[in-house]
C-alpha atoms as a PDB file:
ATOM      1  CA  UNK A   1      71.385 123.654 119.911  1.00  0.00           C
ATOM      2  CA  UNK A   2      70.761 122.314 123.188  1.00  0.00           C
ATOM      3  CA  UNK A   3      74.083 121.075 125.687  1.00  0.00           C
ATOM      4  CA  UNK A   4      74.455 118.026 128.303  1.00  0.00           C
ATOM      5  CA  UNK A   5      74.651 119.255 131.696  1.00  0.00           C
ATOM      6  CA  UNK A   6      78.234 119.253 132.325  1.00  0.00           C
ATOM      7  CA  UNK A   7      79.570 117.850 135.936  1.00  0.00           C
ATOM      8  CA  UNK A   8      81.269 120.163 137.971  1.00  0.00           C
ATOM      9  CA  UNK A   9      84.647 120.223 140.153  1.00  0.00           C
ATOM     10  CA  UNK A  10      83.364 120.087 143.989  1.00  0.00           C
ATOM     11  CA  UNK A  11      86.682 118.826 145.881  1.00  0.00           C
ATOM     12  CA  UNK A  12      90.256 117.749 144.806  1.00  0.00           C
ATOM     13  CA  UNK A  13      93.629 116.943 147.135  1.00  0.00           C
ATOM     14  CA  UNK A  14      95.910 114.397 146.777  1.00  0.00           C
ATOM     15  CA  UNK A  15      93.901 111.275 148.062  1.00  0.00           C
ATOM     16  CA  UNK A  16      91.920 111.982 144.851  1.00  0.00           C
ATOM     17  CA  UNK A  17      88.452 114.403 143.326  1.00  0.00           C
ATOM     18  CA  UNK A  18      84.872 114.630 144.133  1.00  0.00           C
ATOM     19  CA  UNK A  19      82.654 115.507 141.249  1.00  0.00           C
ATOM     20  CA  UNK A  20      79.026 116.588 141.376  1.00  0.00           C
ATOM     21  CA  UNK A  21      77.138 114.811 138.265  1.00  0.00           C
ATOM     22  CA  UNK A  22      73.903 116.622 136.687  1.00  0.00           C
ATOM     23  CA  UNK A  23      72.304 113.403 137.013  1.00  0.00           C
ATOM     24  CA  UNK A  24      72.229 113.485 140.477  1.00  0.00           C
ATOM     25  CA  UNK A  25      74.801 111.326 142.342  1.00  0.00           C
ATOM     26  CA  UNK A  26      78.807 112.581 143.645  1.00  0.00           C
ATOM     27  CA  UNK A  27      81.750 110.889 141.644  1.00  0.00           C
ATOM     28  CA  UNK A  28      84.801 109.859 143.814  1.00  0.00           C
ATOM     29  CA  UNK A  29      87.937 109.400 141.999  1.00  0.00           C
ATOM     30  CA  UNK A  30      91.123 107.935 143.761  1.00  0.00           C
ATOM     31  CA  UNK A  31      94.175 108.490 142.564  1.00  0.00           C
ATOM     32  CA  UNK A  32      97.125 105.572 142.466  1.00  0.00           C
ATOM     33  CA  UNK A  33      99.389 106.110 145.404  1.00  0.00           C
ATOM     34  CA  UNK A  34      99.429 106.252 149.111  1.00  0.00           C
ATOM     35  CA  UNK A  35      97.065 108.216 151.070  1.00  0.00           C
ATOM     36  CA  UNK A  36      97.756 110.358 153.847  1.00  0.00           C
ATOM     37  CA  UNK A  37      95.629 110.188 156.805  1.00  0.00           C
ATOM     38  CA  UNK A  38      94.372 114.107 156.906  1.00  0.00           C
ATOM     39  CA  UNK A  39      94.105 113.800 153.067  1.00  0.00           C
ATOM     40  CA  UNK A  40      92.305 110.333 153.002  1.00  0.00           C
ATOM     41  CA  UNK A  41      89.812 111.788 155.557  1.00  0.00           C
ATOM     42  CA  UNK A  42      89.466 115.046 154.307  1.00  0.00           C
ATOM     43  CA  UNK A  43      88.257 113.199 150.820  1.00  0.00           C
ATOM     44  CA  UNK A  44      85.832 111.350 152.494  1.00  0.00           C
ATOM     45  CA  UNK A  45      84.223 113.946 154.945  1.00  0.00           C
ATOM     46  CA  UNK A  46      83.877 116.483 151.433  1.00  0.00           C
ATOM     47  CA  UNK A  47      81.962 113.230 149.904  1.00  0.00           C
ATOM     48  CA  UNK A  48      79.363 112.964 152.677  1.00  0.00           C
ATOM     49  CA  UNK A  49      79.079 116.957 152.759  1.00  0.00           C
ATOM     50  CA  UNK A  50      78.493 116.982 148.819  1.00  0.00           C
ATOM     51  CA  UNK A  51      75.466 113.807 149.096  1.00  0.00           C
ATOM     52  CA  UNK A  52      74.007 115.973 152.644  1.00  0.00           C
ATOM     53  CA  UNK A  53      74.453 119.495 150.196  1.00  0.00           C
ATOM     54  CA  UNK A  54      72.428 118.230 147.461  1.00  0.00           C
ATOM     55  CA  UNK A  55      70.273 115.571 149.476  1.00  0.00           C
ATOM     56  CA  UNK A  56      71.896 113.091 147.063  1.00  0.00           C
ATOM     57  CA  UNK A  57      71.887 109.153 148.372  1.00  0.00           C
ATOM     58  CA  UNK A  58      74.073 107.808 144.862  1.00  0.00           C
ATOM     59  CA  UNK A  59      77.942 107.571 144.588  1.00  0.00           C
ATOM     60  CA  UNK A  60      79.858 106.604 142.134  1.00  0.00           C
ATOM     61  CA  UNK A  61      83.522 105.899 143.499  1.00  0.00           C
ATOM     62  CA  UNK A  62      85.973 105.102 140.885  1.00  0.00           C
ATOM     63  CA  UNK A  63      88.810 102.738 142.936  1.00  0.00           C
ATOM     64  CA  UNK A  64      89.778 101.315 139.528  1.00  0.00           C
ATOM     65  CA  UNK A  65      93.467 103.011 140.244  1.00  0.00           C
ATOM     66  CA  UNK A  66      93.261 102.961 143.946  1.00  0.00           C
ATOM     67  CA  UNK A  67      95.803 101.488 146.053  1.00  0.00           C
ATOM     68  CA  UNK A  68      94.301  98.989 148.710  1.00  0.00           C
ATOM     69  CA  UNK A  69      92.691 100.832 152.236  1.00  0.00           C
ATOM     70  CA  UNK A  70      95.742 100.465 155.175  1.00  0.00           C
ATOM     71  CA  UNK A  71      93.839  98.962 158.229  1.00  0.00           C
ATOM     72  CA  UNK A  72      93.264 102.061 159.759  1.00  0.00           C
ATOM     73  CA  UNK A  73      91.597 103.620 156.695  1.00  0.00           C
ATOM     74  CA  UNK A  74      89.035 100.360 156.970  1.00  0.00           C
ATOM     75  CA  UNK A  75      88.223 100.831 160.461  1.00  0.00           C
ATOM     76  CA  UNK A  76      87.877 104.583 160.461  1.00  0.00           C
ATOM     77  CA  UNK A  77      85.692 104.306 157.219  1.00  0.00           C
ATOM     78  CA  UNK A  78      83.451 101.213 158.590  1.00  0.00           C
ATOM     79  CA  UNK A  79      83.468 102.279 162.165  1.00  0.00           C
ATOM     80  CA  UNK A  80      82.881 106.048 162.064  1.00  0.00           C
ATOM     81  CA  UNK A  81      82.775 107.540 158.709  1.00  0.00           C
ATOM     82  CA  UNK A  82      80.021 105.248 156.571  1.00  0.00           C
ATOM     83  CA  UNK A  83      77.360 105.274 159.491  1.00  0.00           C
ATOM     84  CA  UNK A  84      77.509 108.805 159.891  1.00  0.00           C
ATOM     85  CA  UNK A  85      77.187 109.367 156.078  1.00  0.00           C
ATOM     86  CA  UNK A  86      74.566 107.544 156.090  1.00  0.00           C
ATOM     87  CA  UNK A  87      72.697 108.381 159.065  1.00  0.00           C
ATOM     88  CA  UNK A  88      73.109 112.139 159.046  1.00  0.00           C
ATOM     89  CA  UNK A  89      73.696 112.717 155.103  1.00  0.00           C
ATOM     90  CA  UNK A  90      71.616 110.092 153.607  1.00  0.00           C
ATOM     91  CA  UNK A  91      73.912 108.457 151.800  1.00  0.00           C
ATOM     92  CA  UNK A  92      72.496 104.754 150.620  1.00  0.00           C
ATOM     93  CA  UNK A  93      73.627 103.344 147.210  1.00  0.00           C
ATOM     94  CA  UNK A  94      77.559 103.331 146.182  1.00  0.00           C
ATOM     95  CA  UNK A  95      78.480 102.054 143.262  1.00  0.00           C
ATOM     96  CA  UNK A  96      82.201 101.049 142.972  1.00  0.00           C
ATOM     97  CA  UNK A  97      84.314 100.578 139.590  1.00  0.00           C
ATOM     98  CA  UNK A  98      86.910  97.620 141.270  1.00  0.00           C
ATOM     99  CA  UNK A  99      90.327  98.458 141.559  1.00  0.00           C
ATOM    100  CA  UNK A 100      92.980  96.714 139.242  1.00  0.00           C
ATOM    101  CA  UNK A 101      94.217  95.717 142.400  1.00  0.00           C
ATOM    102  CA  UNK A 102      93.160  92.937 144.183  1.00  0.00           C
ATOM    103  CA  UNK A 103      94.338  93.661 147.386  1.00  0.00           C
ATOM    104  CA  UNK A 104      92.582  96.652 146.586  1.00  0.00           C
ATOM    105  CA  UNK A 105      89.211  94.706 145.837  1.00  0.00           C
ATOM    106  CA  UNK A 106      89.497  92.720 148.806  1.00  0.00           C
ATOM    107  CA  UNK A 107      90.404  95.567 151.466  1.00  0.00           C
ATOM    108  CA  UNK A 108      86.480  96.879 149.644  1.00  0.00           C
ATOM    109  CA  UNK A 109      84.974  92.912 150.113  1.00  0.00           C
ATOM    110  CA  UNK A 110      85.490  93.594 153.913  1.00  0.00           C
ATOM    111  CA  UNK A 111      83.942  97.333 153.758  1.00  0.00           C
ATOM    112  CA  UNK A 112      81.149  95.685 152.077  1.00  0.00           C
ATOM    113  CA  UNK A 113      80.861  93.067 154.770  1.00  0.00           C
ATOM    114  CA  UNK A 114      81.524  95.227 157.619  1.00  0.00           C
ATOM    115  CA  UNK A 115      78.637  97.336 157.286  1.00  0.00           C
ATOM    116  CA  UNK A 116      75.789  95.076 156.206  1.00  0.00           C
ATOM    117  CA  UNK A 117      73.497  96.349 159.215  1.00  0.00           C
ATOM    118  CA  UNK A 118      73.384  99.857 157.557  1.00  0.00           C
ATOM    119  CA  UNK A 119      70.374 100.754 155.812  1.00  0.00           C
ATOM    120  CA  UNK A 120      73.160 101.181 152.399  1.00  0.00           C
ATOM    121  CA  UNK A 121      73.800  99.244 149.703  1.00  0.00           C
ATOM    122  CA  UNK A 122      77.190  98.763 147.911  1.00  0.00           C
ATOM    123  CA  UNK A 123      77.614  97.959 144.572  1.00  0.00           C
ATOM    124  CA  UNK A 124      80.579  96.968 142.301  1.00  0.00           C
ATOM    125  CA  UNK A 125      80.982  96.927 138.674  1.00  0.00           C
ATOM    126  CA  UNK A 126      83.852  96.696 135.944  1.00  0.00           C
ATOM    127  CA  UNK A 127      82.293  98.650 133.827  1.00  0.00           C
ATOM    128  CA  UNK A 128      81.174 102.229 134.202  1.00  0.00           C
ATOM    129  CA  UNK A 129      78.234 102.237 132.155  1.00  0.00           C
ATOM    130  CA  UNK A 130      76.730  99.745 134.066  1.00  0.00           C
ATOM    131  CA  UNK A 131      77.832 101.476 137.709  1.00  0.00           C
ATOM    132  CA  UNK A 132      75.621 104.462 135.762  1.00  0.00           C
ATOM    133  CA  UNK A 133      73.307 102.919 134.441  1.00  0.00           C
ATOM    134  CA  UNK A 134      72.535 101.591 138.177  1.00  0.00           C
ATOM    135  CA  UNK A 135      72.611 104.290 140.260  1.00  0.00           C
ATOM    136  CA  UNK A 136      70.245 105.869 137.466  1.00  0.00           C
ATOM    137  CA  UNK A 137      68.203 102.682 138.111  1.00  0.00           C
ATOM    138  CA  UNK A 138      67.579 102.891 142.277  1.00  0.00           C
ATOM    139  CA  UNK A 139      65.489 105.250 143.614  1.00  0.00           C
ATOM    140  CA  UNK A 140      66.568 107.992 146.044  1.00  0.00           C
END
């Protein structure tokens, strides 16, 4: 009897978890809530590590319980943190699953604006199977 590849555990704290998926991309899950700064950052700076690790370029990042990004969170993310995962760790395709929020989907419209010059491509879906079935889709 032969078994799926199973994902495995690669960071947790509050903010939310980082999986590593066998078919080769890193799941970000947010939990509901407010963030803390270190904890917010801490998530993010694991993610990057995990794509640079594996010389993955796919996310999946799951905001579907997320609360919206504060505007420091936006301009640390567009401003420091997304260029430098994508410049030094290669990360280039990011499919999001929208938050129930709309404030929430709206704080991710201007993350998605904001960094149209990088050589990265955002992605977002409602459904999961089609945020897979994309990433499985783009080459890289």
């Amino acid at each position: 009897m032969r078994t799926s590849p199973i994902r495995t555990l690669y960071f947790e704290n509050s903010t939310g978890r980082i999986w590593e998926e066998p078919d080769g991309y890193v799941r970000l899950e947010y939990r509901p809530g407010s963030r803390e700064t270190v904890q917010f950052r801490a998530m993010l700076t694991h993610l990057a590590q995990a794509l640079a690790r594996h010389r993955w370029s796919k996310a999946l990042i799951d905001q579907r319980e997320m609360t919206p990004f504060t505007p420091a969170e936006l301009d640390w993310m567009t401003n420091e943190w997304l260029p430098t995962a994508v410049r030094e760790c290669g990360y280039r395709y990011g499919a999001a699953l929208v938050a129930h929020d709309v404030f929430a989907r709206l704080a991710m419209n201007q993350l998605v604006m904001a960094s149209r010059g990088l050589a990265h491509t955002y992605r977002t879906f409602e459904s999961e199977a089609e945020a897979t079935e994309w990433l499985e889709s783009v080459k890289g």
